[in-house]
N, C-alpha and C. Protein backbone atom coordinates (compact mmCIF):
# COMPACT_ATOMS: atom_id res chain seq x y z
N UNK A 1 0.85 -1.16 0.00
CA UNK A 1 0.00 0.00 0.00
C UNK A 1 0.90 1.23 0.00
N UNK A 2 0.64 2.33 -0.75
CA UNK A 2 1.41 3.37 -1.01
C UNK A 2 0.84 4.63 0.52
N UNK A 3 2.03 5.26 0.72
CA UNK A 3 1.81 6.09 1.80
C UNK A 3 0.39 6.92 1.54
N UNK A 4 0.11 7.55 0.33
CA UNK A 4 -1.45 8.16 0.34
C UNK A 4 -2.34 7.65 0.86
N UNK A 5 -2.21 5.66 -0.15
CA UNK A 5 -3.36 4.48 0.83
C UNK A 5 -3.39 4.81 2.01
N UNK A 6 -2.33 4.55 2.43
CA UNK A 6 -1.81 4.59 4.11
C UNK A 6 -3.09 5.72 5.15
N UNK A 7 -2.72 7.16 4.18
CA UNK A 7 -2.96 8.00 4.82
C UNK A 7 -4.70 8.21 4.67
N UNK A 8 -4.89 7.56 3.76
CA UNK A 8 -6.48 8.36 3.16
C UNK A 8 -7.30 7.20 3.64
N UNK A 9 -6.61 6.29 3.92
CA UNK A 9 -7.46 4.82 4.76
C UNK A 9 -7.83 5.46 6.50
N UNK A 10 -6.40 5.92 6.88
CA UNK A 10 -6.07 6.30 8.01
C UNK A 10 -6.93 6.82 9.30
N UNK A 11 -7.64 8.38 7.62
CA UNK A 11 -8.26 9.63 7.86
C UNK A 11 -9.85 8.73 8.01
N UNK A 12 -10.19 8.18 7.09
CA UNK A 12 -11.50 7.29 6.95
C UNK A 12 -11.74 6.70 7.69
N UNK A 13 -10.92 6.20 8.10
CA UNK A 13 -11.08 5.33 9.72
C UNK A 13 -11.53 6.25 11.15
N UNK A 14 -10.43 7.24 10.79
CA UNK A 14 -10.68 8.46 12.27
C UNK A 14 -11.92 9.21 11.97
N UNK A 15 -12.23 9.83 11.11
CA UNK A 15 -13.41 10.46 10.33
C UNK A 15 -14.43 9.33 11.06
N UNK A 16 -14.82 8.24 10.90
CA UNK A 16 -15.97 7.70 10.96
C UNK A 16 -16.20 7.45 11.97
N UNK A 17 -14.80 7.27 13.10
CA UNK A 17 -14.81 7.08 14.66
C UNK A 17 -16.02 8.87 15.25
N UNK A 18 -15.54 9.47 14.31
CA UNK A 18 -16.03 11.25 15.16
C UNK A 18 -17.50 11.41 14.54
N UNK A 19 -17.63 10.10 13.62
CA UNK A 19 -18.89 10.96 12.53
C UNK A 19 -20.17 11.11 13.72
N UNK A 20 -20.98 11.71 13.57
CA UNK A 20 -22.52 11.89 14.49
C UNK A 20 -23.11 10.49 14.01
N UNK A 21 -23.71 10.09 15.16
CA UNK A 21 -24.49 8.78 14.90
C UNK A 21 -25.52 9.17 14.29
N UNK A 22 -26.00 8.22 12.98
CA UNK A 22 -27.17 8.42 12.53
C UNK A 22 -28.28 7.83 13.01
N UNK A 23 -29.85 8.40 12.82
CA UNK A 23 -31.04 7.99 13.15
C UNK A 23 -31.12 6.35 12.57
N UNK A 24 -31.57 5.81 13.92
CA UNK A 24 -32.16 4.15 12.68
C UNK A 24 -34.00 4.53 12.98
N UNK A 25 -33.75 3.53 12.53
CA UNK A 25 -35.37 3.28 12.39
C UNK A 25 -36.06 3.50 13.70
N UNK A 26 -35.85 3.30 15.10
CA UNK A 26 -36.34 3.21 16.12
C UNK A 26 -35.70 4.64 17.33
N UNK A 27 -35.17 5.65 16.14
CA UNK A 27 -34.87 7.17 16.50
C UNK A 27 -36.30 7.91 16.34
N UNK A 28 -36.53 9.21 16.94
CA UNK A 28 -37.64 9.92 16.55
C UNK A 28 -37.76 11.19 16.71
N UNK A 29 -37.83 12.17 16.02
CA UNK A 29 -37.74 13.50 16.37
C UNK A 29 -39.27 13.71 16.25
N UNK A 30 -39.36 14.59 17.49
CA UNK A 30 -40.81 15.13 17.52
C UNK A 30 -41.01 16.72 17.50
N UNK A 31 -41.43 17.67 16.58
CA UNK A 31 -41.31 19.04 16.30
C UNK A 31 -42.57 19.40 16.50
N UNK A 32 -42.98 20.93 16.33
CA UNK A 32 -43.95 21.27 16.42
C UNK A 32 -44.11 22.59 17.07
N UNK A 33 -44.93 23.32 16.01
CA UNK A 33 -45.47 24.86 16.65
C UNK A 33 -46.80 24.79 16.50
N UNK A 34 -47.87 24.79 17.28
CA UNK A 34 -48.96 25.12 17.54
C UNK A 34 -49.88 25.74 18.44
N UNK A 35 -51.12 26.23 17.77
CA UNK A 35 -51.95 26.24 18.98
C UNK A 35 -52.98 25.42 18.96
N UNK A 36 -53.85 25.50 20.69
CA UNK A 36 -54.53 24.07 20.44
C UNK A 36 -55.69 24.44 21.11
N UNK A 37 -57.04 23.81 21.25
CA UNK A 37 -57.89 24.44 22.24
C UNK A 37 -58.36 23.65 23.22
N UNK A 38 -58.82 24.24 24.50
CA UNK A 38 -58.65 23.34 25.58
C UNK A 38 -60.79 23.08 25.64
N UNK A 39 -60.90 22.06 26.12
CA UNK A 39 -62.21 21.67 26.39
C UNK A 39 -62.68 22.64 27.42
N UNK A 40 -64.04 22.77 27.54
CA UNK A 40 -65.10 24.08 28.26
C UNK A 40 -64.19 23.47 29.95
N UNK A 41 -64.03 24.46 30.80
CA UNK A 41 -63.66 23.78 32.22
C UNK A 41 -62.42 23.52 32.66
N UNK A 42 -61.57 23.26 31.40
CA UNK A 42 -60.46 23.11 31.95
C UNK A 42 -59.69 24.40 32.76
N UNK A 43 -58.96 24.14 33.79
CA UNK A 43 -58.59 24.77 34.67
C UNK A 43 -56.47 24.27 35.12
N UNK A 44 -55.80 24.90 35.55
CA UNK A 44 -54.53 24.87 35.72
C UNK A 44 -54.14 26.11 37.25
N UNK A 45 -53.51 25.12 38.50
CA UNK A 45 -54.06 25.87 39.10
C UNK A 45 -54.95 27.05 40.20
N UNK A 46 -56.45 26.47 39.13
CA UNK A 46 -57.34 27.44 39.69
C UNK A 46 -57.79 28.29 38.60
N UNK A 47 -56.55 28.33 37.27
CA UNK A 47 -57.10 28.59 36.38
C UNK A 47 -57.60 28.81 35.47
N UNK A 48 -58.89 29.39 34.94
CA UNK A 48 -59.60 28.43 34.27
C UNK A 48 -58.74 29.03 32.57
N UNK A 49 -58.70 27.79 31.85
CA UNK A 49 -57.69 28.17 30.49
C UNK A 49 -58.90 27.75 29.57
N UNK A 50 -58.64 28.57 28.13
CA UNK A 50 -59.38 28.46 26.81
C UNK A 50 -58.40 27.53 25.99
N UNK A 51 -56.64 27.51 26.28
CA UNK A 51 -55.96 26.53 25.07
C UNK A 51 -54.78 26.58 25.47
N UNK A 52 -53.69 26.73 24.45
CA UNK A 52 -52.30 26.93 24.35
C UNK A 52 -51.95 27.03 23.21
N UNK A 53 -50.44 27.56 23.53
CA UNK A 53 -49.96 27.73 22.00
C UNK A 53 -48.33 26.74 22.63
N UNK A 54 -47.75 26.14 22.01
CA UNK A 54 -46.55 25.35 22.05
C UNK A 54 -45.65 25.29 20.80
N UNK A 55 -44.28 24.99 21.36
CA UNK A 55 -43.39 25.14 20.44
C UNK A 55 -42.24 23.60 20.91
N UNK A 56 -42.28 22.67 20.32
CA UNK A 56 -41.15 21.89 21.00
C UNK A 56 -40.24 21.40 19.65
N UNK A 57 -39.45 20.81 19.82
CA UNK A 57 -37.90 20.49 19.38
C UNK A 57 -37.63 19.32 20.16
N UNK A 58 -37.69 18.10 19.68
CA UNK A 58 -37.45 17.16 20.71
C UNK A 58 -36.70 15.73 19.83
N UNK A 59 -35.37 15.05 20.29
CA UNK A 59 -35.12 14.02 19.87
C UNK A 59 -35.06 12.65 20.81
N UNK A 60 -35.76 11.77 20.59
CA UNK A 60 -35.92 10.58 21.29
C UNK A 60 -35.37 9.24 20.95
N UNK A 61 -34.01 8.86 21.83
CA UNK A 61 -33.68 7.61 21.50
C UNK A 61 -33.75 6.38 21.84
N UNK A 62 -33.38 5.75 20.88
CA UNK A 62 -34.08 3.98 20.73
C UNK A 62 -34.20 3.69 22.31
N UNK A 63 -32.80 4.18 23.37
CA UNK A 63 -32.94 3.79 24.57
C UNK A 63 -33.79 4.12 25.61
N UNK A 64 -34.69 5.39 24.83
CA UNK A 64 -35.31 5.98 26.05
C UNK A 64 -35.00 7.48 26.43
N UNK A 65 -33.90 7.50 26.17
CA UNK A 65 -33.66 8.92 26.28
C UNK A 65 -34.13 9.69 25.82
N UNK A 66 -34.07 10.98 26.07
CA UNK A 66 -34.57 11.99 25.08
C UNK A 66 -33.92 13.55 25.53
N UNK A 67 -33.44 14.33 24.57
CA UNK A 67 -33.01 15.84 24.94
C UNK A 67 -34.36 16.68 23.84
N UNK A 68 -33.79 18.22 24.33
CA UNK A 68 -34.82 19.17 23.76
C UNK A 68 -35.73 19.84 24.30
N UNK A 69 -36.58 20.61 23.70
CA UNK A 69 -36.99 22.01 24.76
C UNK A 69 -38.56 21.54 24.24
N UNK A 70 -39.27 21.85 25.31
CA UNK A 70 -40.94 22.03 25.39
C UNK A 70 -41.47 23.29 25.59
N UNK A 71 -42.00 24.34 25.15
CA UNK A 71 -42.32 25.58 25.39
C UNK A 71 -44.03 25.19 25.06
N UNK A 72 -44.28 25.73 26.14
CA UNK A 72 -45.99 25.76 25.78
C UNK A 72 -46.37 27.14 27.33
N UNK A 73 -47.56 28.07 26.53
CA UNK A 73 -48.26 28.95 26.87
C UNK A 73 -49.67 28.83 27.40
N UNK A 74 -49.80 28.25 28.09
CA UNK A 74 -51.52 28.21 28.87
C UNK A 74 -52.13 29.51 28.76
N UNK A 75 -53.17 29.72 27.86
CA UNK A 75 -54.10 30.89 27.60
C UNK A 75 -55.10 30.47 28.57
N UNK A 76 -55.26 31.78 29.35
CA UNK A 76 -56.15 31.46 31.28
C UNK A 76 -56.21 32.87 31.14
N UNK A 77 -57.37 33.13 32.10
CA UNK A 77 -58.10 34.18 32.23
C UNK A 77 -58.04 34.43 34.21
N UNK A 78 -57.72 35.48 34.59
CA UNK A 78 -58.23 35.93 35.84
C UNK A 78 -59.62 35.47 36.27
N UNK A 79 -59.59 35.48 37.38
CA UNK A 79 -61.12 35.60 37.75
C UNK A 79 -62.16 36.85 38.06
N UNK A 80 -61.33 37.82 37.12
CA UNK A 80 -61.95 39.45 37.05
C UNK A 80 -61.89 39.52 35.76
N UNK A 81 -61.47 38.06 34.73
CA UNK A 81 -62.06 38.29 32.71
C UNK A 81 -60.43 38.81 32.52
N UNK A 82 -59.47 38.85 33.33
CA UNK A 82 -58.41 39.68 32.35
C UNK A 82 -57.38 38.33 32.25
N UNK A 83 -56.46 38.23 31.32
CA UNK A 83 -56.07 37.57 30.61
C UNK A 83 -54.88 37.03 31.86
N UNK A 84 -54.47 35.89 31.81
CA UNK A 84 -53.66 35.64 32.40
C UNK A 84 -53.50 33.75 31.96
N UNK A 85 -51.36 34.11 31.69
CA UNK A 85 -51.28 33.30 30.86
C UNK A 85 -49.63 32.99 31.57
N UNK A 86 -50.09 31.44 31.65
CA UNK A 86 -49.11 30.04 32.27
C UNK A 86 -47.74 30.20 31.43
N UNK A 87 -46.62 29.86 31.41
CA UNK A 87 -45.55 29.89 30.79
C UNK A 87 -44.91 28.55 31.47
N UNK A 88 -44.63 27.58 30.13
CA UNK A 88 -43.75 26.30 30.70
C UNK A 88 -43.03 26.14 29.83
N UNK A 89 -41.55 26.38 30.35
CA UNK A 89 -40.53 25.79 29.38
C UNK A 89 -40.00 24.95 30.10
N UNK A 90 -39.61 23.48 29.13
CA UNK A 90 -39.32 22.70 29.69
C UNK A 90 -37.89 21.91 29.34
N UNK A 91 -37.21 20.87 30.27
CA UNK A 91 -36.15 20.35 29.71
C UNK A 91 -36.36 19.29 29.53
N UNK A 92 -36.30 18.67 27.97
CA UNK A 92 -36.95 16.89 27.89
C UNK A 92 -35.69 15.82 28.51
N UNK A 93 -35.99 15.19 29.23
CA UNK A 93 -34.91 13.94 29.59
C UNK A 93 -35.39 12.56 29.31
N UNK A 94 -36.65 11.99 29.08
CA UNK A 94 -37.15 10.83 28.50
C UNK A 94 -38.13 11.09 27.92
N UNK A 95 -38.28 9.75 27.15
CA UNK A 95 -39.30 9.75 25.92
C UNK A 95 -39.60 8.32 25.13
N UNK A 96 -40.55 8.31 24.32
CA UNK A 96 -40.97 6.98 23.65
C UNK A 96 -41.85 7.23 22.77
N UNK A 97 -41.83 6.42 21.76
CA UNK A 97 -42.88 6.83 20.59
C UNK A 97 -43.32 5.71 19.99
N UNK A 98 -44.47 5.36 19.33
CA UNK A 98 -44.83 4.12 18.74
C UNK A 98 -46.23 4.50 17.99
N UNK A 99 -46.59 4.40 17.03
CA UNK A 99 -48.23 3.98 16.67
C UNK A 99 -48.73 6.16 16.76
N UNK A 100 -47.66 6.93 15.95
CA UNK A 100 -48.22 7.85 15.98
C UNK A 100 -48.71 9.20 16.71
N UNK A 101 -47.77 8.26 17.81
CA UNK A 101 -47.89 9.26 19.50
C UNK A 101 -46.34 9.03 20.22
N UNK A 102 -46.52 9.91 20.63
CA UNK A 102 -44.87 10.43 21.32
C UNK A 102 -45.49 10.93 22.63
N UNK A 103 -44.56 10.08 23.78
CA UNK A 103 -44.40 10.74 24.78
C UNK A 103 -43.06 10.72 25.60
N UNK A 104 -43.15 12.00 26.18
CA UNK A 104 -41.83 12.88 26.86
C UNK A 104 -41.89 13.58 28.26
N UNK A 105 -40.57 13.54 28.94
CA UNK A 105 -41.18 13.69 30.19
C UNK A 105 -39.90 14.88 30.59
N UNK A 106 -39.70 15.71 31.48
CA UNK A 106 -38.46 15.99 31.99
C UNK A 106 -38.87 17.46 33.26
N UNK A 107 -38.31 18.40 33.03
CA UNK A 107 -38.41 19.27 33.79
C UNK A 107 -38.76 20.43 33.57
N UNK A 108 -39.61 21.04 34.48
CA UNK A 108 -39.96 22.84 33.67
C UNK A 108 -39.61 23.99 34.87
N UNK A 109 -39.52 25.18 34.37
CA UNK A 109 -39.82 26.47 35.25
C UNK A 109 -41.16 26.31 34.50
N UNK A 110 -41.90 27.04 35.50
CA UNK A 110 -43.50 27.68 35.21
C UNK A 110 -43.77 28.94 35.68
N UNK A 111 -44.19 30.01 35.19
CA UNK A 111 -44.77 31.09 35.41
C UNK A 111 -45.70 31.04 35.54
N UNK A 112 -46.09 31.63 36.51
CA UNK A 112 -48.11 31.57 36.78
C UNK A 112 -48.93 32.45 36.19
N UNK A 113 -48.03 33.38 35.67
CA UNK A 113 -48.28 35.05 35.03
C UNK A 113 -49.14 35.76 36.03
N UNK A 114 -48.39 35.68 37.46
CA UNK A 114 -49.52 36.32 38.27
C UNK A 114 -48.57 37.13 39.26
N UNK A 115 -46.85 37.63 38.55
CA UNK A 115 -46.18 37.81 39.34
C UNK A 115 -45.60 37.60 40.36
N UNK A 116 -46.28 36.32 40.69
CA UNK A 116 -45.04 35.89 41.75
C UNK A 116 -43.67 34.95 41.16
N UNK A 117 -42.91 34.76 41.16
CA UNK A 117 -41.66 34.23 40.48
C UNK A 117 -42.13 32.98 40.43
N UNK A 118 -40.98 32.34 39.15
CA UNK A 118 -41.33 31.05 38.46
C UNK A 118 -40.99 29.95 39.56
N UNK A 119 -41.87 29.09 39.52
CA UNK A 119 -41.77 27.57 39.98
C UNK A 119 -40.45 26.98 39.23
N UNK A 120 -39.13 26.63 39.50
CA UNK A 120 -38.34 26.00 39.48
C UNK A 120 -38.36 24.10 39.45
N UNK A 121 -38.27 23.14 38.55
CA UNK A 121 -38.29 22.04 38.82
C UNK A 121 -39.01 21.21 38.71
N UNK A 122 -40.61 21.93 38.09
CA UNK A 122 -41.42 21.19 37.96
C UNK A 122 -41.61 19.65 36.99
N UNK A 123 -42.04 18.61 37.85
CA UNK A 123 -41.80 17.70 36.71
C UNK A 123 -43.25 17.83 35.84
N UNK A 124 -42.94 17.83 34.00
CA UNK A 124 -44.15 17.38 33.45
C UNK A 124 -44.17 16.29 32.26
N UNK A 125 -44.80 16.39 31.70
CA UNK A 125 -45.15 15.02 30.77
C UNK A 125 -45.78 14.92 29.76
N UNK A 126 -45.87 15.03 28.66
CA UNK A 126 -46.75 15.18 27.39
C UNK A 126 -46.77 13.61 26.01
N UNK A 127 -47.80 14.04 26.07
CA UNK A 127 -48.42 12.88 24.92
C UNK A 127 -48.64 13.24 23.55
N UNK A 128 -48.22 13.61 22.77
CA UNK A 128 -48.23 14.64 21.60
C UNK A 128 -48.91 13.15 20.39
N UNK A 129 -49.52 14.13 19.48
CA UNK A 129 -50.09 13.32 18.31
C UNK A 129 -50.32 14.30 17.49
N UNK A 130 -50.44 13.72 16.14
CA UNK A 130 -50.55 15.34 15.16
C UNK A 130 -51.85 15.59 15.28
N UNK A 131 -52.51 15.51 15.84
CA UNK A 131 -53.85 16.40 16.53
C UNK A 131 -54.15 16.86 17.69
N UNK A 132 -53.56 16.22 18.84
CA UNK A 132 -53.88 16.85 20.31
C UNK A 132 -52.44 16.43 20.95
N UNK A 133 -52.54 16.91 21.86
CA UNK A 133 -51.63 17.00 23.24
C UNK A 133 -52.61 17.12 24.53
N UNK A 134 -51.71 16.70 25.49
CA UNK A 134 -51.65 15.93 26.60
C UNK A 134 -50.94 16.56 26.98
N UNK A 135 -51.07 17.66 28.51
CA UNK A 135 -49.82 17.89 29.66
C UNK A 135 -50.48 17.68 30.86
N UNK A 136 -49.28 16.97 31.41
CA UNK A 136 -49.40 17.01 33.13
C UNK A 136 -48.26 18.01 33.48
N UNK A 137 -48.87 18.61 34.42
CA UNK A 137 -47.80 19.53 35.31
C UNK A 137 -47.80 19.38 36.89
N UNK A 138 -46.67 18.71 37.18
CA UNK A 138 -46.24 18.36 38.69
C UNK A 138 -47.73 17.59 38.92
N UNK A 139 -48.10 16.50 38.39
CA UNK A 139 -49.22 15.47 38.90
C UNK A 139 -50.29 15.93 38.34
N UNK A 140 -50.46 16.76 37.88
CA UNK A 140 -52.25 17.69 37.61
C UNK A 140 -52.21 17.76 36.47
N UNK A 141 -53.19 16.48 35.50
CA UNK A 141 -53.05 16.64 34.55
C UNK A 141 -54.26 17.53 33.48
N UNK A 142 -54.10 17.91 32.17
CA UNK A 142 -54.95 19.02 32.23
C UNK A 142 -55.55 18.09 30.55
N UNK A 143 -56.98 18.34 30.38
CA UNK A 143 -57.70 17.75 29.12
C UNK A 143 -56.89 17.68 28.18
N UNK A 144 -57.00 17.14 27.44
CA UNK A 144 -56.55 16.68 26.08
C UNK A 144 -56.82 18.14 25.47
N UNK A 145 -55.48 18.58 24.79
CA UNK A 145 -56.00 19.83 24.08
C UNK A 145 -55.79 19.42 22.35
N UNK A 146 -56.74 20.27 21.77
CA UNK A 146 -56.94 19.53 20.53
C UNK A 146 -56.11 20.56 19.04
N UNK A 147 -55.50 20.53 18.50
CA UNK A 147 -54.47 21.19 17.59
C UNK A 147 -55.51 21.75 16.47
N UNK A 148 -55.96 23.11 16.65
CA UNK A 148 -56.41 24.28 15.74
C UNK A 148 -55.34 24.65 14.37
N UNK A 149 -54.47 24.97 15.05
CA UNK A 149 -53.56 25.71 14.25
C UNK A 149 -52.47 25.43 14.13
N UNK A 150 -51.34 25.36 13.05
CA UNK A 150 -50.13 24.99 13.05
C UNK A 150 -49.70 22.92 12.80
N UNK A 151 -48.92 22.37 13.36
CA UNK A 151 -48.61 21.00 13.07
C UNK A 151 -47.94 20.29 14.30
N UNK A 152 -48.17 19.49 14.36
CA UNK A 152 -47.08 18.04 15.30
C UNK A 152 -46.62 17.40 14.68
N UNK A 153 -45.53 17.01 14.50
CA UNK A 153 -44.49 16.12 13.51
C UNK A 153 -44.25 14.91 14.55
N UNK A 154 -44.45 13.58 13.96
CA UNK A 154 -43.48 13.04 14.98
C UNK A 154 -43.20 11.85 13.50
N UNK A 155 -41.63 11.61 13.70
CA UNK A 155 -40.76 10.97 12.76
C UNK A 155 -39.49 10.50 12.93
């Protein structure tokens, strides 16, 4: 083998040791910007919400794992009609997907939008499908909200 062989075998070898692992079949990224609307009653709380709007970025592997951000906005109203609206961003750390539905679990701050400072740590949990979502926040889980506007990807 001539020193180029040598070298261009070498590089191919180290190259493929650094390459990013690719998706197999049992990888899943779950995306999505929407808004969604919540059933008459639902409440978060104490209070009472009309929907959300969400934004997530999420990759889930074969093992279970999962990284990526959950942002979702609880549209809630005071109990004097004025607007008041939930803020959860979240950090995904597990996940699983099968049959069209993805679910993910990890950690959030929450804003109550009522001025008192954010809840730190909260654990929550979502069930995403390209039509509705599913959140629990710290045990309290809230109706199935149903996707108006925008998309859920899961792939």
């Amino acid at each position: 083998m001539t020193r180029l062989g040598i070298v261009v075998a070498a590089s191919l070898g180290l190259a493929s040791t650094f390459a990013p692992a690719r998706l197999t079949a049992q990888d899943v990224g779950v995306t999505g910007a929407a808004e969604a609307t919540l059933p008459p009653g639902a409440t978060f709380n104490g209070i009472p919400l009309k929907g959300l709007t969400l934004g997530q970025g999420i990759f889930i592997g074969q093992d279970g794992s999962a990284s990526g951000q959950f942002q979702a906005v609880l549209r809630g109203t005071t109990l004097l009609g004025s607007p008041q609206n939930v803020v959860v961003e979240g950090e995904v750390r597990n996940g699983s997907a099968g049959g069209g539905t993805a679910t993910f679990s990890g950690t959030a701050s929450v804003n109550l939008g009522n001025g008192t400072p954010p809840l730190a740590g909260v654990p929550f949990r979502v069930t995403a499908s390209a039509g509705s979502l599913g959140l629990t926040l710290n045990g309290a889980a809230l109706p199935t909200a149903t996707v108006s506007a925008g998309s859920i990807t899961i792939e």
